[in-house]
C-alpha atoms as a PDB file:
ATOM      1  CA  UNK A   1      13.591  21.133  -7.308  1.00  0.00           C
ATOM      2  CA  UNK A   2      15.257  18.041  -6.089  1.00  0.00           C
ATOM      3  CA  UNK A   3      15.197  19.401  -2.477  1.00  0.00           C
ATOM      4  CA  UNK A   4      11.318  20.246  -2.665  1.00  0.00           C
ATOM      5  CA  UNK A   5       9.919  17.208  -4.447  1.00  0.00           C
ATOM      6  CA  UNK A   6      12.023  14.956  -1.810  1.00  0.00           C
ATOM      7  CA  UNK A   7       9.987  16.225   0.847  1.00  0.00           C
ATOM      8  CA  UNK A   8       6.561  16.527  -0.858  1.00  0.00           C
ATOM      9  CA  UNK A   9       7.698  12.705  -0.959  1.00  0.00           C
ATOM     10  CA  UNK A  10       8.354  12.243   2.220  1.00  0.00           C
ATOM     11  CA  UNK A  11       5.376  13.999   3.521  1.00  0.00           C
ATOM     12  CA  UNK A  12       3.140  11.821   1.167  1.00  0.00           C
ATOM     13  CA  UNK A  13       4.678   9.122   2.145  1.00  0.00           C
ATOM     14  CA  UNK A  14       3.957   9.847   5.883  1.00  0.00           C
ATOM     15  CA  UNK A  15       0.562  10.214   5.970  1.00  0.00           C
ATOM     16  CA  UNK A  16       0.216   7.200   3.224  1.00  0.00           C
ATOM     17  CA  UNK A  17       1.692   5.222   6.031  1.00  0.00           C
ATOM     18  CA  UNK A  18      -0.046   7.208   8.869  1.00  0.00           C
ATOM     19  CA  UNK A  19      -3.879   6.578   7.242  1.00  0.00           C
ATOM     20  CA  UNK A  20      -3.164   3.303   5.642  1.00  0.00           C
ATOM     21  CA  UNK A  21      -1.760   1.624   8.799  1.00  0.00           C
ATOM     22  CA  UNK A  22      -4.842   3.089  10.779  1.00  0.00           C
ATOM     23  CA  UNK A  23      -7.021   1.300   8.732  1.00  0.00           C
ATOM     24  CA  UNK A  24      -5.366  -2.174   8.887  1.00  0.00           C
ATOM     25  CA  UNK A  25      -4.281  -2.247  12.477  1.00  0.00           C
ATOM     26  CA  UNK A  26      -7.327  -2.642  13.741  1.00  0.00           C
ATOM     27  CA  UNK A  27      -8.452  -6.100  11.051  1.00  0.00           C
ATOM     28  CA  UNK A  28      -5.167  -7.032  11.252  1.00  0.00           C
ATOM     29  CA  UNK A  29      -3.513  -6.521  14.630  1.00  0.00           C
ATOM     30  CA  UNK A  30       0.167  -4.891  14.920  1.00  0.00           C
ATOM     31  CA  UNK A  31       2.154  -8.218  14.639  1.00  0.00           C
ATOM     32  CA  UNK A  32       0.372  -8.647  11.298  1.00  0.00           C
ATOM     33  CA  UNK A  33       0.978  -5.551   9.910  1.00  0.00           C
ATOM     34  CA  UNK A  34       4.295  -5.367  10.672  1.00  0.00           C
ATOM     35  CA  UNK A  35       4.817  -8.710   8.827  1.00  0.00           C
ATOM     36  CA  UNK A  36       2.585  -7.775   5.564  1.00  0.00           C
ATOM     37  CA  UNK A  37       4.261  -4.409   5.481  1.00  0.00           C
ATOM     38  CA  UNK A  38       8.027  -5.598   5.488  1.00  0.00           C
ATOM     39  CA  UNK A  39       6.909  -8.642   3.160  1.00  0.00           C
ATOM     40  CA  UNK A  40       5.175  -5.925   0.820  1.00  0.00           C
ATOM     41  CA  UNK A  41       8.445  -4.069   0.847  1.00  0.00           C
ATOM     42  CA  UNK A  42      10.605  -6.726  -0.334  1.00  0.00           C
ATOM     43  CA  UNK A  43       8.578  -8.254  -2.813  1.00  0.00           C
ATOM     44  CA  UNK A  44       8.174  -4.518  -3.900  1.00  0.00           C
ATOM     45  CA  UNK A  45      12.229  -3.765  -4.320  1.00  0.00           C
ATOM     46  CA  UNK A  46      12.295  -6.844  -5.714  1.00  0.00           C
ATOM     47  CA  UNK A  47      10.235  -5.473  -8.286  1.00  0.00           C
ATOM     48  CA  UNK A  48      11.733  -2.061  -8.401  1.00  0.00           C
ATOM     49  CA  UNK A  49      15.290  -4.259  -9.292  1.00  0.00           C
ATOM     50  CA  UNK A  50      13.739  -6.479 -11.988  1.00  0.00           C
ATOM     51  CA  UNK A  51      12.410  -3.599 -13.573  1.00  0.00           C
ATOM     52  CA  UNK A  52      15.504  -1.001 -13.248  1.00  0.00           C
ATOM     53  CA  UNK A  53      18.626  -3.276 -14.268  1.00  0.00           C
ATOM     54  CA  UNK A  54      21.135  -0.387 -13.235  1.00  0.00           C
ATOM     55  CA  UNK A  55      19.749   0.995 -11.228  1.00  0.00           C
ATOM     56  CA  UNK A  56      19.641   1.747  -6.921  1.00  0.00           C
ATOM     57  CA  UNK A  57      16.083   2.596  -6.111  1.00  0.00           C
ATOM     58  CA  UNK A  58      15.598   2.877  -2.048  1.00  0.00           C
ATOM     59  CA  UNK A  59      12.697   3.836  -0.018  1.00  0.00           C
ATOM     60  CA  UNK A  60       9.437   3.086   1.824  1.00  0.00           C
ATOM     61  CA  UNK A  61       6.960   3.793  -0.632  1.00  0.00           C
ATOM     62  CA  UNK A  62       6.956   0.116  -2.467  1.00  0.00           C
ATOM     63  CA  UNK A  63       5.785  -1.121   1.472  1.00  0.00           C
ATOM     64  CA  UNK A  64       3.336   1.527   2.222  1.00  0.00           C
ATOM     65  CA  UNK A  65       1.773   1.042  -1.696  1.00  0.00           C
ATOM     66  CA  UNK A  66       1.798  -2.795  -0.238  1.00  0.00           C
ATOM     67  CA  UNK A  67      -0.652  -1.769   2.602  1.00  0.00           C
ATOM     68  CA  UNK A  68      -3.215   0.142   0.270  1.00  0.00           C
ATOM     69  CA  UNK A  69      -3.029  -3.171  -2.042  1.00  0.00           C
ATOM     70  CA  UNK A  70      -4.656  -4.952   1.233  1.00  0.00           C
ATOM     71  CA  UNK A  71      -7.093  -1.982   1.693  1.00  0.00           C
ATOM     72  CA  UNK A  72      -7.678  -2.346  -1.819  1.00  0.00           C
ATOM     73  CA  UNK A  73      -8.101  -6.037  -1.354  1.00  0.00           C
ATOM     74  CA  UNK A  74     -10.390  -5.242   1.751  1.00  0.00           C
ATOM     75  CA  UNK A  75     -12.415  -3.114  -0.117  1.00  0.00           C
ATOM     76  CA  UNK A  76     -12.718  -4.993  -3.340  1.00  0.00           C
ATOM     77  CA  UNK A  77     -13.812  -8.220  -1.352  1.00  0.00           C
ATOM     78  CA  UNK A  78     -16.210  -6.485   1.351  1.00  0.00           C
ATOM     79  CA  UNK A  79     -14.387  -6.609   4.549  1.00  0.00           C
ATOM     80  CA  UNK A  80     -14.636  -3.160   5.040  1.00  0.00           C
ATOM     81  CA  UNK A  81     -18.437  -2.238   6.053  1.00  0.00           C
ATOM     82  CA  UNK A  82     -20.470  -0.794   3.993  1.00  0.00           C
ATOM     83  CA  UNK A  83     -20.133   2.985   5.265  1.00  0.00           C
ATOM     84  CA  UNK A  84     -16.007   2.732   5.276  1.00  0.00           C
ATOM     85  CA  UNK A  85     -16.011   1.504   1.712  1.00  0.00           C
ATOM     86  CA  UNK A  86     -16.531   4.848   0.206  1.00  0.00           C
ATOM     87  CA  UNK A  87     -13.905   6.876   2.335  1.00  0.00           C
ATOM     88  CA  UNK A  88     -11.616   3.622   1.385  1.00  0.00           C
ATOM     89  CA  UNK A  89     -12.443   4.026  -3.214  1.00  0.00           C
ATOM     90  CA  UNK A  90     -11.715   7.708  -2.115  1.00  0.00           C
ATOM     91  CA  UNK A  91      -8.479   7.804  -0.152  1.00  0.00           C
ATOM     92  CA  UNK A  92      -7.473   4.856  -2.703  1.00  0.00           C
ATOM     93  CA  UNK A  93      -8.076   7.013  -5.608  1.00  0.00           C
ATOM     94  CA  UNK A  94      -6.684  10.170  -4.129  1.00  0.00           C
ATOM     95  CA  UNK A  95      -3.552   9.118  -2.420  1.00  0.00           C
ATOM     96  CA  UNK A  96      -2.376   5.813  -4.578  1.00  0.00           C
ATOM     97  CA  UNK A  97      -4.034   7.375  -7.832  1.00  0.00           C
ATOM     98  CA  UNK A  98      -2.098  10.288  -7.604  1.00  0.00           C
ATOM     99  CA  UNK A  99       1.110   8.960  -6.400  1.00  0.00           C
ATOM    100  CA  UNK A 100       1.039   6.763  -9.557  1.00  0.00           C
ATOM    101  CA  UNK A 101       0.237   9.133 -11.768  1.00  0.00           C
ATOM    102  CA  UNK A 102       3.062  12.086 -10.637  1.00  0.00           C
ATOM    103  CA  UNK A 103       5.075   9.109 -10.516  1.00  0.00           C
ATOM    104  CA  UNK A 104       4.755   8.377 -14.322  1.00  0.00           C
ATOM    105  CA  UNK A 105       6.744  12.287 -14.756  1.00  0.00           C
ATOM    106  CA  UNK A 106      10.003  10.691 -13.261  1.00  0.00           C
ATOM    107  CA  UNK A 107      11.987  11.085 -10.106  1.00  0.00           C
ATOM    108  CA  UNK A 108       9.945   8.167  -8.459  1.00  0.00           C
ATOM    109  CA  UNK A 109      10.067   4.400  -8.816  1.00  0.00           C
ATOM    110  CA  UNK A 110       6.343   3.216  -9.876  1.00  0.00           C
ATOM    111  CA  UNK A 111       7.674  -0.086 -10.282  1.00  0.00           C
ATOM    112  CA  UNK A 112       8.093  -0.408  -6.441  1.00  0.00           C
ATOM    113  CA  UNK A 113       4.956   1.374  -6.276  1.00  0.00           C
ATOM    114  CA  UNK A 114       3.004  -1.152  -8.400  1.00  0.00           C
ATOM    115  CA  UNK A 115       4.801  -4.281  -7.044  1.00  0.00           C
ATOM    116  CA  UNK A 116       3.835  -3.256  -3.905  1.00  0.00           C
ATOM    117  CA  UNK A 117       0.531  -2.433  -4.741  1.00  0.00           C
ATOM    118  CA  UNK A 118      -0.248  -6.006  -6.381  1.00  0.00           C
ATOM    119  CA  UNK A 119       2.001  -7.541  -3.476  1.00  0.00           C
ATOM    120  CA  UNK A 120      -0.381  -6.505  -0.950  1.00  0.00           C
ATOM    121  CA  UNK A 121      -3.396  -7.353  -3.056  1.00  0.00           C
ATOM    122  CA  UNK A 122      -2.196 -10.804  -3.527  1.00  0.00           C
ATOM    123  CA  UNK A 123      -1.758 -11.108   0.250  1.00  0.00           C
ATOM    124  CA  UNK A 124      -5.021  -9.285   1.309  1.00  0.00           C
ATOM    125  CA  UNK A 125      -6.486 -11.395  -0.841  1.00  0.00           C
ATOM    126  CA  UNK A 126      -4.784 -14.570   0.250  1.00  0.00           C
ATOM    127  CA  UNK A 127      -5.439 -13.629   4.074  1.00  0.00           C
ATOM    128  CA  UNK A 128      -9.570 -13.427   2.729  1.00  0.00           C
ATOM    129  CA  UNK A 129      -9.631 -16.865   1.671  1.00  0.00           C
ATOM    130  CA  UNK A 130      -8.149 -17.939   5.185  1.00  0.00           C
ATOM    131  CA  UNK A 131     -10.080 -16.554   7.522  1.00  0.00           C
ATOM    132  CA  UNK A 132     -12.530 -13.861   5.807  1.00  0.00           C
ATOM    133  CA  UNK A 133     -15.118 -14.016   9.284  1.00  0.00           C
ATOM    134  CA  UNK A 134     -12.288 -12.981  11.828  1.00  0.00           C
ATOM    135  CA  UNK A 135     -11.197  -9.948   9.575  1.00  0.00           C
ATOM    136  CA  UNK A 136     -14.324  -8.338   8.761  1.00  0.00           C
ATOM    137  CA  UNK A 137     -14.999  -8.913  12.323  1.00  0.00           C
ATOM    138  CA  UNK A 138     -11.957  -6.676  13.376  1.00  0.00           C
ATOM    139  CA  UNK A 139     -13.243  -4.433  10.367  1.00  0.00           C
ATOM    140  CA  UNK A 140     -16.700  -3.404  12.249  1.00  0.00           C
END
């Protein structure tokens, strides 16, 4: 079971990164998203260890959870235009939604998951209030 559920993992976790980093490479640029995706990560283990005292949780999802904060962030706050928005509720719902949810059955830290998730948030939201003209003009 182990065996299986490790790679339905890793193959969510794949195209998670493949489609989220699509999306924000573009508003962002690759030196950006590089640097929110590593930042996203830490603060996202960081998480993962205040939350789980004893125990060693390793992995990529806490980052990649960090990048659909920002698209969450993205969408929330209308950088996104108007005909990306609904792909972006949709492929927020169905690929974070559901990677929260089987994560609540065990086997999979949500606490990296959801201090990732807020990470990036904070930091979308953040990057918004800096400069909110030049992203949703590398949104369009």
């Amino acid at each position: 079971m182990f065996i299986h559920g490790g790679i339905l993992h890793l193959f969510m976790n794949l195209i998670g990164l493949g489609i989220g980093s699509s999306l924000l490479e573009k508003v962002l640029g690759p030196v950006k998203l590089i640097a929110v995706y590593i930042i996203c990560g830490i603060l996202a283990n960081l998480t993962s260890i205040y939350w789980h005292h004893n125990t060693v949780s390793v992995g990529a999802s806490g980052a990649i959870f960090g990048l659909y904060g920002l698209i969450l962030a993205f969408t929330v706050f209308k950088i996104y235009p108007n005909y990306m928005r609904g792909f972006t509720w949709m492929l927020l719902g169905l690929y974070a939604g559901v990677s929260l949810l089987v994560g609540f059955f065990g086997g999979i830290d949500n606490a990296a998951h959801f201090g990732g998730l807020i990470s990036g948030f904070a930091i979308g939201s953040l990057l918004i209030l800096i400069d909110k003209e030049k992203l949703k003009n590398g949104a369009n």
